[in-house]
Protein backbone atom coordinates (compact mmCIF):
# COMPACT_ATOMS: atom_id res chain seq x y z
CA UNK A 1 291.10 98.19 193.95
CA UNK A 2 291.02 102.07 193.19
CA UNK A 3 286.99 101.61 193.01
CA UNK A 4 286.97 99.98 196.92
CA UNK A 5 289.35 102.83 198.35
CA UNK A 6 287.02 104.96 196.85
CA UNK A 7 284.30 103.59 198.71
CA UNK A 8 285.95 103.22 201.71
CA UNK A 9 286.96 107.33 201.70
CA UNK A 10 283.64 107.92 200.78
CA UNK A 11 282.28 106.23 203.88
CA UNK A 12 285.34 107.43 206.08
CA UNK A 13 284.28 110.86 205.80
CA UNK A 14 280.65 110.50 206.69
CA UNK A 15 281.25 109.05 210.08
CA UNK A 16 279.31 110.72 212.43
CA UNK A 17 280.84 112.38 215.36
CA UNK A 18 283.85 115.59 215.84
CA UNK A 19 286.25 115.49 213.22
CA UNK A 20 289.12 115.82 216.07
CA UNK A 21 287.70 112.49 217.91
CA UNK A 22 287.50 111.02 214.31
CA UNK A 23 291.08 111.52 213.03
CA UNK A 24 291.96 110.55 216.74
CA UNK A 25 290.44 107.33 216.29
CA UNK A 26 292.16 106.66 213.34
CA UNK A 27 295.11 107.55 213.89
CA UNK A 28 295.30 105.27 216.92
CA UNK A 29 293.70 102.58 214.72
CA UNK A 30 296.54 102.93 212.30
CA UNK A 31 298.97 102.31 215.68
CA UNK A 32 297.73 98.87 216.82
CA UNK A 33 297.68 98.05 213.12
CA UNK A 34 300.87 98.29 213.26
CA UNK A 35 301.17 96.45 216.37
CA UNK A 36 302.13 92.76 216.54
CA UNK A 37 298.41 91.86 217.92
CA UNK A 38 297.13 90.56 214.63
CA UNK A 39 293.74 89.18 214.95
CA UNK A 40 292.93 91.07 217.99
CA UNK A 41 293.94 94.77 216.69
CA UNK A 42 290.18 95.42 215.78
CA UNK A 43 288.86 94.88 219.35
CA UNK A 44 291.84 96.30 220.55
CA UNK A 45 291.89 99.38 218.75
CA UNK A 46 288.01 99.75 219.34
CA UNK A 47 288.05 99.10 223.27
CA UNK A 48 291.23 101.98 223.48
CA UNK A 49 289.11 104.33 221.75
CA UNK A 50 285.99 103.99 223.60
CA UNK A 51 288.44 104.15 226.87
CA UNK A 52 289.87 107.30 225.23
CA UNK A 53 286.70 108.69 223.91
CA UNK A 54 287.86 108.70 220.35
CA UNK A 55 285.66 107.44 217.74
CA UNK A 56 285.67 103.68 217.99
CA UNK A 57 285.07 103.30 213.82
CA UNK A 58 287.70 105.41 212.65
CA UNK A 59 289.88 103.01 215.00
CA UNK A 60 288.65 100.07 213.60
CA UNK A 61 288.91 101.08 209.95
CA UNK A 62 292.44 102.51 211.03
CA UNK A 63 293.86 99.20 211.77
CA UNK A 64 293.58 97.83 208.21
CA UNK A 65 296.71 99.67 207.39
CA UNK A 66 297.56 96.37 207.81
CA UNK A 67 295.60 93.95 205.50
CA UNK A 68 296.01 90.62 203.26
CA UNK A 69 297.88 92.76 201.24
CA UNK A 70 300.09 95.16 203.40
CA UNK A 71 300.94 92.89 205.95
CA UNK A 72 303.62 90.53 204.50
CA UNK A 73 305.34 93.59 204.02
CA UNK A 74 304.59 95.89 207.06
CA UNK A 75 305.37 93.45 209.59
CA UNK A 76 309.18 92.00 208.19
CA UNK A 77 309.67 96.10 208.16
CA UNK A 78 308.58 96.68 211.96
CA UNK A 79 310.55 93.44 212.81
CA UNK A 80 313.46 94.74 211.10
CA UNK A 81 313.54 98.32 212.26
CA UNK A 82 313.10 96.55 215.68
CA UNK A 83 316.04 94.43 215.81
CA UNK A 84 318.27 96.91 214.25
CA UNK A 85 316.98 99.25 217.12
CA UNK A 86 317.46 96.15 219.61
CA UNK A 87 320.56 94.98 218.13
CA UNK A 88 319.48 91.52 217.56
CA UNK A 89 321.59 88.99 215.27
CA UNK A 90 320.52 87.89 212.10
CA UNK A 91 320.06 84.18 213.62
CA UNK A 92 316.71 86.03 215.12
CA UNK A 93 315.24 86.45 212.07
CA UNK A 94 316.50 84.66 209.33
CA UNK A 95 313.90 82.59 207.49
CA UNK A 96 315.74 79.37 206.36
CA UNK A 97 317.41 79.38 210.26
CA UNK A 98 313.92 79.38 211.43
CA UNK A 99 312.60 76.82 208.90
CA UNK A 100 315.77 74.20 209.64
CA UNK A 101 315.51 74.22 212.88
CA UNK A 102 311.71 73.53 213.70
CA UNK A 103 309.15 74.59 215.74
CA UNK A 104 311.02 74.79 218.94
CA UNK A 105 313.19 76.83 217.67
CA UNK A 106 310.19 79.00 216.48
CA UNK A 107 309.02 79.04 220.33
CA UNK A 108 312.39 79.49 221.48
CA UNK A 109 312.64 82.93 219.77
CA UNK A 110 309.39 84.67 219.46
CA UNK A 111 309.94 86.63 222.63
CA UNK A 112 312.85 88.50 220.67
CA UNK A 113 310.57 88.50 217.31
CA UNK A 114 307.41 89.98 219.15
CA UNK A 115 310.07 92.33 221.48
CA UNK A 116 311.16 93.56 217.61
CA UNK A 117 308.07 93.98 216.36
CA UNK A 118 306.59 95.83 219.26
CA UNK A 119 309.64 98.31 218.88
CA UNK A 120 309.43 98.92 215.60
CA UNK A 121 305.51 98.83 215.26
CA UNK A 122 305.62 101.91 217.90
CA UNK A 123 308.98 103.27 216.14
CA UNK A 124 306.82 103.26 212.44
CA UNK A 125 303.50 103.83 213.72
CA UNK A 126 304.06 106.85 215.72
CA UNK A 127 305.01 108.90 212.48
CA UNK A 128 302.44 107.35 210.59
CA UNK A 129 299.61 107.62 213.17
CA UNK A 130 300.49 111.42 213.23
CA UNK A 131 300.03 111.51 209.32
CA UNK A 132 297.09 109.56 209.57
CA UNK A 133 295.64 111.83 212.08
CA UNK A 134 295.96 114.78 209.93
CA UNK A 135 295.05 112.97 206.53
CA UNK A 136 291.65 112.16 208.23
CA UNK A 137 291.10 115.44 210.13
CA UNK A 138 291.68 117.19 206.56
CA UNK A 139 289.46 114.63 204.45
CA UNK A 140 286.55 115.40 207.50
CA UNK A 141 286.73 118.73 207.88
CA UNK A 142 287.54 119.14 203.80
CA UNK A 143 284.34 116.69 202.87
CA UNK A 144 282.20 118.63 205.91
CA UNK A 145 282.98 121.99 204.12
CA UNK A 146 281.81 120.84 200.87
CA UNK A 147 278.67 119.42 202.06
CA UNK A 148 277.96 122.71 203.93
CA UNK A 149 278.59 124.74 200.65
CA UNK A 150 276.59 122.53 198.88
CA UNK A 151 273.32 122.82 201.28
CA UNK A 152 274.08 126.64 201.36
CA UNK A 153 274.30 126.99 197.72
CA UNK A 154 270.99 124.57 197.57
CA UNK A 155 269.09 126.59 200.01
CA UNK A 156 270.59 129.99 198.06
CA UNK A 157 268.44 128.72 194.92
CA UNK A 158 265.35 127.62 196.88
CA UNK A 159 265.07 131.03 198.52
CA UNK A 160 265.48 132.74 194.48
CA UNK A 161 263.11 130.20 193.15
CA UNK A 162 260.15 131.03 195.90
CA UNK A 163 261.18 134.84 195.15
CA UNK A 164 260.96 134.65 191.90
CA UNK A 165 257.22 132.25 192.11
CA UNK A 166 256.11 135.06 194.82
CA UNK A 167 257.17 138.37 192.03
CA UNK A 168 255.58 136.08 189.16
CA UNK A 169 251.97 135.63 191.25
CA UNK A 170 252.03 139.39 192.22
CA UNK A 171 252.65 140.45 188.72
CA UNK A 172 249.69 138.25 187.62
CA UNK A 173 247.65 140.04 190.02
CA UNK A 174 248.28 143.45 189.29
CA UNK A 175 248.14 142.46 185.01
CA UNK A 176 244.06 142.22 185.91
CA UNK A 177 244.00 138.69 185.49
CA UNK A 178 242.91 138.44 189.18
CA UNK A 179 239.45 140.30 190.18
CA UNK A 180 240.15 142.71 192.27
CA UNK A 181 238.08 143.44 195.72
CA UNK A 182 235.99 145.29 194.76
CA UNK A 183 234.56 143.07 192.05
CA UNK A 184 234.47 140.20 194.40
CA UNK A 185 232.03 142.06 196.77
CA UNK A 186 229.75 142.73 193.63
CA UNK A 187 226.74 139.74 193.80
């Protein structure tokens, strides 16, 4: 697991494009993730950013905040903080109410589940889409830097090395080892 986020910061940080319209991107791809739009928060996320002119790939890789692995716990939060902040009763959202009285009952009250989540989603993903936005404008802008003092640093040794190649072939010269002109006009 460590070895895949890894990877994925890696590749996160070599997105092409302005680090601004990156982090903006994924911030608002860590929004609709946390949006009650499962299964559509990838297109979603992508066609607001391209409306936007954010960078469509940091959305998309935003919105796996929520994955396999997040998600059964993300969404009971954003439900939760919903209905507190909606003042729903418990018969809403409690699990054996739902499961003993069927499907129906299921249908009956998803319009207050999805009004909760939506509440909550935009109540929890507003301060996290902020943090997100400035944990990916730092890793861009942080990984950018490096890469620039890297190449500097590179281009710092390549200029010595030719220097010091150029002095070496000019002191070979002058040490007599190379005729000089007027022994090369000499037939």
């Amino acid at each position: 697991m460590n070895e895949k986020l890894r990877r994925f910061s890696d590749r996160f940080v070599r997105i092409h494009g302005d680090p601004h319209e990156i982090a903006l991107g994924f911030s608002l791809g860590i929004f609709v993730g946390l949006s009650p739009t499962l299964g559509v928060q990838m297109v979603l996320a992508a066609l607001l950013a391209a409306l936007l002119g954010w960078n469509k790939i940091a959305a998309a890789a935003g919105v796996w905040i929520t994955n396999p692995f997040t998600a059964p716990f993300i969404y009971p939060f954003t439900y939760w903080v919903g209905a507190r902040l909606l003042s729903l009763g418990k018969s809403a959202h409690q699990g054996t109410a739902l499961q003993a009285k069927g499907f129906l009952y299921v249908l009956e009250k998803m319009p207050h589940v999805l009004g909760a989540m939506t509440v909550g989603g935009i109540v929890v993903g507003l301060p996290l889409a902020v943090l997100g936005y400035w944990l990916a404008l730092r890793a861009v802008t942080g990984y950018r830097e490096k890469v620039k003092t890297r190449l500097s640093q590179a281009r710092q040794r390549l200029r010595q090395e030719r220097a010091a190649r150029k002095a070496e072939r000019r002191s070979e010269g002058r040490g007599g080892k190379a005729p000089s002109s007027s022994q090369r006009r000499a037939p």
